[in-house]
N, C-alpha and C. Protein backbone atom coordinates (compact mmCIF):
# COMPACT_ATOMS: atom_id res chain seq x y z
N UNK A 1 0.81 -1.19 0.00
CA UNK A 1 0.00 0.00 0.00
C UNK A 1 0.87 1.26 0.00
N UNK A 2 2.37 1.13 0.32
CA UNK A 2 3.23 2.19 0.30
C UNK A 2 3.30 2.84 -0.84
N UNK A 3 3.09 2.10 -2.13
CA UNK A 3 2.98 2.26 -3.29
C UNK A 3 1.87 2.95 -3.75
N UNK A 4 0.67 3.07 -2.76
CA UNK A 4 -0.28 4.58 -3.13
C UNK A 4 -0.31 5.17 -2.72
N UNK A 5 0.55 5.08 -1.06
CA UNK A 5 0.91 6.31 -0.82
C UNK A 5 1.21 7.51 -1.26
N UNK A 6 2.56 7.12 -2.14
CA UNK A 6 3.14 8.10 -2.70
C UNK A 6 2.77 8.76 -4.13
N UNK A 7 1.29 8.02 -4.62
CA UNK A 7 0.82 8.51 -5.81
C UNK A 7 0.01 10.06 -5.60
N UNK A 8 0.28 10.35 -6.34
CA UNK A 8 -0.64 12.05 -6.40
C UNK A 8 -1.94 12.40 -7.13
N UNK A 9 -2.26 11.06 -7.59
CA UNK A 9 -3.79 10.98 -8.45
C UNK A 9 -4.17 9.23 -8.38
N UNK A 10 -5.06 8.85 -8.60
CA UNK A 10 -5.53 7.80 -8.36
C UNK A 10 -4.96 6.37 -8.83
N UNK A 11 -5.09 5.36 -8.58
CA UNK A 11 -4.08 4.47 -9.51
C UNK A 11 -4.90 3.03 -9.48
N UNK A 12 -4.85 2.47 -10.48
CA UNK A 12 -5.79 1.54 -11.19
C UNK A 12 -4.58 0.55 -11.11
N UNK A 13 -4.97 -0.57 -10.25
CA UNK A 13 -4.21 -1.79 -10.52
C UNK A 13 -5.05 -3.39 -11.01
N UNK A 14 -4.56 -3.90 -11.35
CA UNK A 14 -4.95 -5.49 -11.86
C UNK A 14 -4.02 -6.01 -11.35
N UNK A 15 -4.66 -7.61 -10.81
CA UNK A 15 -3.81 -8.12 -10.01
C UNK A 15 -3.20 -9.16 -10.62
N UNK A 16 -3.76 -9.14 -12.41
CA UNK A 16 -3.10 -9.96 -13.29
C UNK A 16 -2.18 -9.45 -14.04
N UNK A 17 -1.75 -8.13 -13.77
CA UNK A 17 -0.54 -7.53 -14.46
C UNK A 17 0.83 -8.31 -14.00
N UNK A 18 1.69 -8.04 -15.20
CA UNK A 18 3.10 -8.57 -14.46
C UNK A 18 3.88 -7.28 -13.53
N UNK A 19 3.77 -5.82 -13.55
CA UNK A 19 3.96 -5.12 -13.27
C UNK A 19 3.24 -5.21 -11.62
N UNK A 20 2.21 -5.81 -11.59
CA UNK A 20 1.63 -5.65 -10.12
C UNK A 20 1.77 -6.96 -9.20
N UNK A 21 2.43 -7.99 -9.74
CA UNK A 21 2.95 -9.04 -9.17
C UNK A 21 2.91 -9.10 -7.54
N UNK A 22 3.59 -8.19 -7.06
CA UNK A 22 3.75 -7.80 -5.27
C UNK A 22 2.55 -7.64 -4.95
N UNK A 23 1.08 -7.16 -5.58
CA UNK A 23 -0.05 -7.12 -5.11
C UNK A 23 -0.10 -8.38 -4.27
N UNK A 24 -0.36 -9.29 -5.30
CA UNK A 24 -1.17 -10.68 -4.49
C UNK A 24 -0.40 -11.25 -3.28
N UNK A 25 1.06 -10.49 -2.60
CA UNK A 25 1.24 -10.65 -1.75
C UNK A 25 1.13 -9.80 -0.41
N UNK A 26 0.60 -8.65 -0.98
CA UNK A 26 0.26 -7.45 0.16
C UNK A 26 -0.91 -7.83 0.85
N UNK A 27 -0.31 -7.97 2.41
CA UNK A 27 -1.82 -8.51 3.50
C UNK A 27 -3.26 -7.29 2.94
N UNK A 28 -3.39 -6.45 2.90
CA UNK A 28 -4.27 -5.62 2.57
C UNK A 28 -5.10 -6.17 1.63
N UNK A 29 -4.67 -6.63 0.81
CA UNK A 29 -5.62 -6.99 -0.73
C UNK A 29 -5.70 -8.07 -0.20
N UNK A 30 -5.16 -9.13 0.21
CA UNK A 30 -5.09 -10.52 0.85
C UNK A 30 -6.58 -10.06 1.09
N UNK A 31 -6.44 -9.32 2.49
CA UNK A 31 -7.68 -9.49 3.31
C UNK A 31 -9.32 -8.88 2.72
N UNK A 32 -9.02 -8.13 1.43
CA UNK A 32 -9.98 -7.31 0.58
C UNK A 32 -10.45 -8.86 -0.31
N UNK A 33 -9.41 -9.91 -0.84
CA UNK A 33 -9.63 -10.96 -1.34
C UNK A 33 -10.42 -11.75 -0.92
N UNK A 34 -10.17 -11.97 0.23
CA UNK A 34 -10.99 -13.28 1.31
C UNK A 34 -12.07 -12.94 1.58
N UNK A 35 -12.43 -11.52 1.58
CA UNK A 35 -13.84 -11.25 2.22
C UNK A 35 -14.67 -10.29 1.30
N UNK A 36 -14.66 -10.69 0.33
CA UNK A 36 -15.33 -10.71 -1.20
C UNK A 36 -16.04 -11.53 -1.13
N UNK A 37 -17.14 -11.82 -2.03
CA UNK A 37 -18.13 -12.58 -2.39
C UNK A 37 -17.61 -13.23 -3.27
N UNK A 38 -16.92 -13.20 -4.46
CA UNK A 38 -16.65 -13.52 -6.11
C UNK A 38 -14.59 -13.91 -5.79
N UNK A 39 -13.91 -14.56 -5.21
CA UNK A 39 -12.79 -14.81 -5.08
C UNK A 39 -12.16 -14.39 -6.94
N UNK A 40 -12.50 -15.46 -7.39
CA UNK A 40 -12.19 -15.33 -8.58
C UNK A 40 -12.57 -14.32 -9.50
N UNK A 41 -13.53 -13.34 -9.45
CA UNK A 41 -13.64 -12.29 -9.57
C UNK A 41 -13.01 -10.80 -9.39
N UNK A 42 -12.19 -11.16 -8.27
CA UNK A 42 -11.76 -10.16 -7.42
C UNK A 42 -10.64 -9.33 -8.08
N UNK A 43 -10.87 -8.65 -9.23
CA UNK A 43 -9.24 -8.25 -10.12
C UNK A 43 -8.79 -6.69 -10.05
N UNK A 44 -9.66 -6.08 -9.85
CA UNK A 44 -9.09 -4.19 -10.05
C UNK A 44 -9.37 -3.57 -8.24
N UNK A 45 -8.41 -3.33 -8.12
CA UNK A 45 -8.21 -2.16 -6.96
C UNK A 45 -7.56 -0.94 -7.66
N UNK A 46 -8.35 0.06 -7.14
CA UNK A 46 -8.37 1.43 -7.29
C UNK A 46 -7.49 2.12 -5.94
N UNK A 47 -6.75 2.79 -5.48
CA UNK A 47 -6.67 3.27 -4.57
C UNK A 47 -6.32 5.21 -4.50
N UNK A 48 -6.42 6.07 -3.76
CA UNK A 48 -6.41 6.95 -3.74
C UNK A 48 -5.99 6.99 -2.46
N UNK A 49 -4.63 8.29 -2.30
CA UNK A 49 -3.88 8.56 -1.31
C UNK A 49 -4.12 10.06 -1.17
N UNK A 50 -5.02 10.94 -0.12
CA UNK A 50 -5.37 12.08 0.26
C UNK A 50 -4.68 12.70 1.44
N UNK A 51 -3.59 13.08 1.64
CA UNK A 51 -2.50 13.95 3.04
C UNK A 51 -3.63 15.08 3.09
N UNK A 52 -3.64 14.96 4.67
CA UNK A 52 -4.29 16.08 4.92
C UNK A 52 -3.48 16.44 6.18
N UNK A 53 -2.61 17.30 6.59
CA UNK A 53 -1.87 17.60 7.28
C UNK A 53 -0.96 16.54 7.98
N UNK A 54 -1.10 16.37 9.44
CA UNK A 54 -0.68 14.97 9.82
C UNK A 54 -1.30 13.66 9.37
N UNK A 55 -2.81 13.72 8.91
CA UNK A 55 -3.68 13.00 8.79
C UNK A 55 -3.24 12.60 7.25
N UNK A 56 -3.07 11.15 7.23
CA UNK A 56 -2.80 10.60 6.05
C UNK A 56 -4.04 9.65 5.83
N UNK A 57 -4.94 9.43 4.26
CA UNK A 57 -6.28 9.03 4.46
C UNK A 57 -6.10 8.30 2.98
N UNK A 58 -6.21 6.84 2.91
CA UNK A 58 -6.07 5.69 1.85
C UNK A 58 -6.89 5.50 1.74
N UNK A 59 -7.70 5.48 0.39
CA UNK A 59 -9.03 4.49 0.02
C UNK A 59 -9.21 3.99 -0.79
N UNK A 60 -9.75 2.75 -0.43
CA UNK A 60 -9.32 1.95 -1.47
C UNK A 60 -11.24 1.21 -1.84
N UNK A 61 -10.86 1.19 -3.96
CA UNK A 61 -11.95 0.50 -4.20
C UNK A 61 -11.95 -0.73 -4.99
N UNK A 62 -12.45 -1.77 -4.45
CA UNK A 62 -11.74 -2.92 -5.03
C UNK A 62 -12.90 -3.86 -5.41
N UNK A 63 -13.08 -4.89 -6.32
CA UNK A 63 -13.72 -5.94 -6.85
C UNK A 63 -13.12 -6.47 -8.31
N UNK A 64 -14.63 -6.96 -8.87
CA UNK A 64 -14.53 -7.19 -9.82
C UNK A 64 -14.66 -6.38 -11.28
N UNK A 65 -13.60 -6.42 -11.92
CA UNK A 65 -13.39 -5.16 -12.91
C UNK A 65 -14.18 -4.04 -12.25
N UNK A 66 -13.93 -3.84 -11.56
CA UNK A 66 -14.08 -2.12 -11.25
C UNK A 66 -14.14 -1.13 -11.91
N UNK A 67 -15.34 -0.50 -12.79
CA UNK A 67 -15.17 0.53 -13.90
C UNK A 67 -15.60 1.80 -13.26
N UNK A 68 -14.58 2.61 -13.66
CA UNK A 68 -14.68 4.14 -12.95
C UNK A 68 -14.06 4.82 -14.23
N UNK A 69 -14.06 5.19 -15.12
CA UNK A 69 -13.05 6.18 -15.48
C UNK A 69 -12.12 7.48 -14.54
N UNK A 70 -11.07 7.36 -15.53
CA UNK A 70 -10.06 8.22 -14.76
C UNK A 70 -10.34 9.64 -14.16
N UNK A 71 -10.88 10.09 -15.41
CA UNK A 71 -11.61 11.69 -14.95
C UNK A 71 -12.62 11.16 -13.58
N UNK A 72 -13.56 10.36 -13.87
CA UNK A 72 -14.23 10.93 -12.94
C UNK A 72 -13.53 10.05 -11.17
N UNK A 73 -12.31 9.55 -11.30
CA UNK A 73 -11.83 8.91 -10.32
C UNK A 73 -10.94 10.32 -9.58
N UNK A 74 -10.35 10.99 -10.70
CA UNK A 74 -9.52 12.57 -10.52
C UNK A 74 -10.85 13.75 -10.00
N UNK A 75 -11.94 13.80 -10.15
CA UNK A 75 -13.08 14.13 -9.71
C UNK A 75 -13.55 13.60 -8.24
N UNK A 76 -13.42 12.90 -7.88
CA UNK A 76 -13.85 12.04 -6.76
C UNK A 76 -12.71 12.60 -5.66
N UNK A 77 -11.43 12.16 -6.16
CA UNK A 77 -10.37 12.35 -4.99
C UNK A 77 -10.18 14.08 -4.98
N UNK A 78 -10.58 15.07 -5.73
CA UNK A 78 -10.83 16.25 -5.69
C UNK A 78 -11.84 16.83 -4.62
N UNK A 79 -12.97 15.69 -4.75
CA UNK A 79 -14.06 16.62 -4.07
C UNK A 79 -13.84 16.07 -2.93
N UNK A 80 -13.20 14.74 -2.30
CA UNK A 80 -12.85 13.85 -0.90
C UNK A 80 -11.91 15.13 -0.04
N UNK A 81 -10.95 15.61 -1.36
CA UNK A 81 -9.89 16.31 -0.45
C UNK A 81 -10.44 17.60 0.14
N UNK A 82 -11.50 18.20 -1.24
CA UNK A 82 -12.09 19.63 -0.44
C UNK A 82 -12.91 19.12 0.65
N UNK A 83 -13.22 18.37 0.62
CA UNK A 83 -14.38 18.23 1.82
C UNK A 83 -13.68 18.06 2.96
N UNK A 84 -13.02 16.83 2.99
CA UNK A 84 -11.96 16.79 4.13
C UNK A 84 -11.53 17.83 4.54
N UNK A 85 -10.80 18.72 3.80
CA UNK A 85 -10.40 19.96 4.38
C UNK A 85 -11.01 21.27 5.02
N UNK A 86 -12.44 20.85 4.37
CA UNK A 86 -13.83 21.69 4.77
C UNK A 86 -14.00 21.24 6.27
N UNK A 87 -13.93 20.24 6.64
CA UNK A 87 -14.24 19.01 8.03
C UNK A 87 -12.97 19.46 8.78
N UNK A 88 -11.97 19.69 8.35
CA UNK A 88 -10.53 20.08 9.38
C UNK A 88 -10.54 21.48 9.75
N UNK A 89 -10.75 22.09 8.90
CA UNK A 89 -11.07 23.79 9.08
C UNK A 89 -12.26 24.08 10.28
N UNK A 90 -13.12 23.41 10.18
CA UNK A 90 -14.25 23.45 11.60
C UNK A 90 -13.97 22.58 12.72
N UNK A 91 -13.15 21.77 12.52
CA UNK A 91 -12.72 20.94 13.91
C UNK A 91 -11.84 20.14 13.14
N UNK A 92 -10.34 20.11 13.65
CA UNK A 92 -9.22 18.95 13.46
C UNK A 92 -9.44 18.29 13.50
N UNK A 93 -9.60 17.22 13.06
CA UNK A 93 -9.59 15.52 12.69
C UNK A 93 -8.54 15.19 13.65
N UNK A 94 -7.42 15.43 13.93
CA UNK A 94 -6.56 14.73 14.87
C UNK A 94 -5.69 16.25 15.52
N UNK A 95 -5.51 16.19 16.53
CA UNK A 95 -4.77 17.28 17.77
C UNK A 95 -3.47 17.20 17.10
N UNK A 96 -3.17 18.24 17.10
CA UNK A 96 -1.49 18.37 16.92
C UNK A 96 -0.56 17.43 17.49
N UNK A 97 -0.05 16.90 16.59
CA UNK A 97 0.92 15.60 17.45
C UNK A 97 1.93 16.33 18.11
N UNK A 98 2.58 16.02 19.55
CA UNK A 98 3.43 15.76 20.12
C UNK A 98 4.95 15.80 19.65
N UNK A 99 5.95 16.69 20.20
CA UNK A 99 7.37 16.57 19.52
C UNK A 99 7.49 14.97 19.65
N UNK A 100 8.77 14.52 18.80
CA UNK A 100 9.42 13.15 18.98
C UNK A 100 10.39 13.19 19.94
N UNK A 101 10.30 11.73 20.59
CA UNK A 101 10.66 11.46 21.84
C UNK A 101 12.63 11.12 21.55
N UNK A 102 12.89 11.52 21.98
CA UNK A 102 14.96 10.68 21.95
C UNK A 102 14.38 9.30 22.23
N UNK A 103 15.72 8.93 21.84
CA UNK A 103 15.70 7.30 21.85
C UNK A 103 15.70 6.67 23.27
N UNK A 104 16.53 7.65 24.14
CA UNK A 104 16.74 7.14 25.36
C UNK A 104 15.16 7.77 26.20
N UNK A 105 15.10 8.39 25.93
CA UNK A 105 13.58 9.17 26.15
C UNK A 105 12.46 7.51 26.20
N UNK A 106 12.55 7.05 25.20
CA UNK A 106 11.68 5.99 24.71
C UNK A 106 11.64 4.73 25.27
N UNK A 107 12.92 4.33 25.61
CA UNK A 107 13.54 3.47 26.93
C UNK A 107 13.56 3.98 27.37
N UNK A 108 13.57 4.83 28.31
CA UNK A 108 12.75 5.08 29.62
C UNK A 108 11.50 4.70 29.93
N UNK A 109 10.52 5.46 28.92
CA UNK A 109 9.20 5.30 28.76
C UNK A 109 8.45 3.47 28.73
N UNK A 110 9.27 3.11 27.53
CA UNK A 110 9.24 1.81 27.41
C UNK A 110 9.16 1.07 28.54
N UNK A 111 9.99 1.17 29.56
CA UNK A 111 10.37 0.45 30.48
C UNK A 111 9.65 0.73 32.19
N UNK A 112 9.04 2.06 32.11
CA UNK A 112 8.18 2.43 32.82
C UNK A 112 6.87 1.82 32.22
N UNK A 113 6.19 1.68 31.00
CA UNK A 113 5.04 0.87 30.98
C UNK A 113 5.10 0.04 31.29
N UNK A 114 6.22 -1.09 31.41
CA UNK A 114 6.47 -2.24 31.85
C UNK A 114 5.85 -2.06 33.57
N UNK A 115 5.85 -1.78 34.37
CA UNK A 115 6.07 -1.02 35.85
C UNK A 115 7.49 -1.20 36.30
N UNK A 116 8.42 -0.99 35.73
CA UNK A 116 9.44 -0.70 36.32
C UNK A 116 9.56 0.54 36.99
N UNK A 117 10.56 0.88 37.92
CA UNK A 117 10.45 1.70 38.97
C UNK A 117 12.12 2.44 38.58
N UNK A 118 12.32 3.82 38.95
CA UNK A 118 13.25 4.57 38.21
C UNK A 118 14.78 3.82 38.86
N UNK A 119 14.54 3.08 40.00
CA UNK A 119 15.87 2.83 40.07
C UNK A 119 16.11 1.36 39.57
N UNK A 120 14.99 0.43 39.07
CA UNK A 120 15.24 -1.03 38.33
C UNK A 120 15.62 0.25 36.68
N UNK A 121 14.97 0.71 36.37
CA UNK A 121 15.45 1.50 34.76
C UNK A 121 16.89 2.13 35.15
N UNK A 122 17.60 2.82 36.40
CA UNK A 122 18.59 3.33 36.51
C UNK A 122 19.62 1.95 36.47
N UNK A 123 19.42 1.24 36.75
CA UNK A 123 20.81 -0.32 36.82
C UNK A 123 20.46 -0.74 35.66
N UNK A 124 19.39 -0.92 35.04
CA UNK A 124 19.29 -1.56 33.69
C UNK A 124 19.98 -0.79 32.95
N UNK A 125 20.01 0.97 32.63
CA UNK A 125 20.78 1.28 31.58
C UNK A 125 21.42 2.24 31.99
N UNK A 126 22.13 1.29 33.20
CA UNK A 126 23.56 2.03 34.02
C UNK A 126 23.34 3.57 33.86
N UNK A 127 22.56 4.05 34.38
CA UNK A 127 22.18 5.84 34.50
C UNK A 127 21.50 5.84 35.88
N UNK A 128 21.81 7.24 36.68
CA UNK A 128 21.71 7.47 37.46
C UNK A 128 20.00 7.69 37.83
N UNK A 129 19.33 7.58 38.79
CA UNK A 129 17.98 7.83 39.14
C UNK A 129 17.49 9.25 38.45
N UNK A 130 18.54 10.43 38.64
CA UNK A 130 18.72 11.55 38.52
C UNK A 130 17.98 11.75 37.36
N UNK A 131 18.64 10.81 36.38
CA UNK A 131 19.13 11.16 34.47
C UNK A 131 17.62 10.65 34.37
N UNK A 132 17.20 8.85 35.34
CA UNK A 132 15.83 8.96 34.38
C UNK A 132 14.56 9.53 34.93
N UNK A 133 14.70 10.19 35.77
CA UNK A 133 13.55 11.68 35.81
C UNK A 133 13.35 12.38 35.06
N UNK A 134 14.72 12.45 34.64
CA UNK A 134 15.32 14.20 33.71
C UNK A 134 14.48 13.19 32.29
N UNK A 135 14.93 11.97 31.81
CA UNK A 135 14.46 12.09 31.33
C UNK A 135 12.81 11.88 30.83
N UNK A 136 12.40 11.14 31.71
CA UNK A 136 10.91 11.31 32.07
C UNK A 136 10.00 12.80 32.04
N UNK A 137 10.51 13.95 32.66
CA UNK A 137 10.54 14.60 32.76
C UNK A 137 10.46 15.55 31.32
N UNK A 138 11.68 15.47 30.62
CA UNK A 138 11.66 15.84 29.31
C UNK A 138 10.22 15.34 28.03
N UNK A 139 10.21 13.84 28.59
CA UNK A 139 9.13 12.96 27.51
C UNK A 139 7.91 13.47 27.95
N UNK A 140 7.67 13.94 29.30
CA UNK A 140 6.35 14.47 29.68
C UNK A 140 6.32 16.02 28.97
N UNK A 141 7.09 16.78 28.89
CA UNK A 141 6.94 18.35 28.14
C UNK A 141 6.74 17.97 26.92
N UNK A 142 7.44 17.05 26.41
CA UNK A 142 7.04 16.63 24.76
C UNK A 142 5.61 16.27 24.61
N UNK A 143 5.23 15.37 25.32
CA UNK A 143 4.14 14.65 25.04
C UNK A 143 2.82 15.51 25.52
N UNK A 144 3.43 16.48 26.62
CA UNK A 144 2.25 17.67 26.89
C UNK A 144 1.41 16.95 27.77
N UNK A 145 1.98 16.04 28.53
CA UNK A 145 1.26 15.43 29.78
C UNK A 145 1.49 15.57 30.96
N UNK A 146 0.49 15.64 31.84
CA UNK A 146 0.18 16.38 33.43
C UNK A 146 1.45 15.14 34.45
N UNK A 147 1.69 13.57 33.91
CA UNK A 147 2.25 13.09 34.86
C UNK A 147 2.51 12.06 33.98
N UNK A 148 3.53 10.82 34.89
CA UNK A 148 3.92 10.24 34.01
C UNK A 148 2.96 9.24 33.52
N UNK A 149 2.00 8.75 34.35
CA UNK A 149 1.04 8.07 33.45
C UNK A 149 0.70 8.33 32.30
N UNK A 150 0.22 9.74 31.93
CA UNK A 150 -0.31 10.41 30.93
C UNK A 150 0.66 10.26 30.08
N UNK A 151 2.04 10.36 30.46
CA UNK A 151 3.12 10.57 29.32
C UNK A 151 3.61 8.96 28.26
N UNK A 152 3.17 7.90 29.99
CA UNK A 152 3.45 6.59 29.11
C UNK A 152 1.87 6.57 28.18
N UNK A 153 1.14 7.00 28.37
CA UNK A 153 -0.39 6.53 27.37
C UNK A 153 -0.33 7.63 26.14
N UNK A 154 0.25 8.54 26.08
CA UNK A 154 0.53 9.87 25.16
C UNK A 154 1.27 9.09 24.09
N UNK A 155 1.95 8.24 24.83
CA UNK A 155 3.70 7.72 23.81
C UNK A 155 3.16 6.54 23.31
N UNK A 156 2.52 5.66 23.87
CA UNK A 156 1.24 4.73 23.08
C UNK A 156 0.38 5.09 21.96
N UNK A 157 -0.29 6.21 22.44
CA UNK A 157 -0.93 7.06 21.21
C UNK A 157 -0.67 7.41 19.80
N UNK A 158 0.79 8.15 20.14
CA UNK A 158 1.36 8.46 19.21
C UNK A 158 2.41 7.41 18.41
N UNK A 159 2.67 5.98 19.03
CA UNK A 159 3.48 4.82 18.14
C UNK A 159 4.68 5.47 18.51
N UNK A 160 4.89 6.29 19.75
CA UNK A 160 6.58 6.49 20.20
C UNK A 160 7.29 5.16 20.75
N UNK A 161 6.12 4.59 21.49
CA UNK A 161 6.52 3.54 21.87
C UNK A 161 5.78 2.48 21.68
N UNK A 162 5.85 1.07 22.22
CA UNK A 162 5.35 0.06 22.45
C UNK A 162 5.04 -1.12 23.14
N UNK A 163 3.90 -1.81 23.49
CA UNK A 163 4.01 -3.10 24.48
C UNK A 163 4.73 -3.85 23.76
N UNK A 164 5.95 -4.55 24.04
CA UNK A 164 6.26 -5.92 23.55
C UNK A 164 5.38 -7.14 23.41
């Protein structure tokens, strides 16, 4: 799907092209495949890639021969984007994300969702109690959270970090 990402107008694939080969292995279409009615039917995905600030918005239209012409597919993702942008202008779709966290910032964090406690994180990565406040401390001004709870669920939010 990285591959419509980066398109700037709509893009018409067949999954019997030799050029689109990598389709029939992308989980996405996989899962657009299986839960079709017509398996063997299943040949044109359309997709359209719309950036709307942070907000990145993929849509995808898929079956059997899928007929849209191009104009009116360049028509469609025209009027998706004004509207969208009509919908962000009266209320954001998503809050201003959060600066990015340092790496060591992230292990910290990381390791506090775990419930580790600042001095099991201070012997684990040989740093002083001091350093992982400071940096706790730092990940909470980034993340724009009241405490560190808020700051480990902020960093969840945003894919800074992760449960193993």
């Amino acid at each position: 799907m990285r591959r419509l990402a980066v398109a700037y107008r709509p893009v018409r694939l067949l999954s019997n092209g030799a050029e689109t080969e990598w389709l029939a292995n992308a989980p996405l279409y996989g899962l657009l495949k299986r839960n079709s009615g017509d398996q063997n039917g299943f040949d044109s995905l359309i997709g359209m890639h719309i950036p709307l600030e942070q907000l990145q918005i993929l849509i995808l239209l898929a079956g059997a021969n899928v007929t849209i012409s191009d104009a009116d597919l360049c028509n469609a993702m025209s009027m998706i984007s004004r509207d969208m942008e009509a919908m962000h202008s009266v209320k954001p779709l998503l809050p201003p994300r959060p600066g990015e966290l340092s790496v060591r910032e992230k292990m910290v964090l990381s390791k506090t969702a775990e419930g580790k406690t600042a001095n099991d994180i201070a012997v684990e990565l040989e740093i002083s109690q001091r350093t992982v406040h400071a940096h706790l401390q730092n990940a909470s001004e980034k993340m724009q959270a009241a405490n560190k709870t808020q700051t480990v669920v902020e960093a969840l939010r945003y894919a800074q970090i992760s449960l193993a």
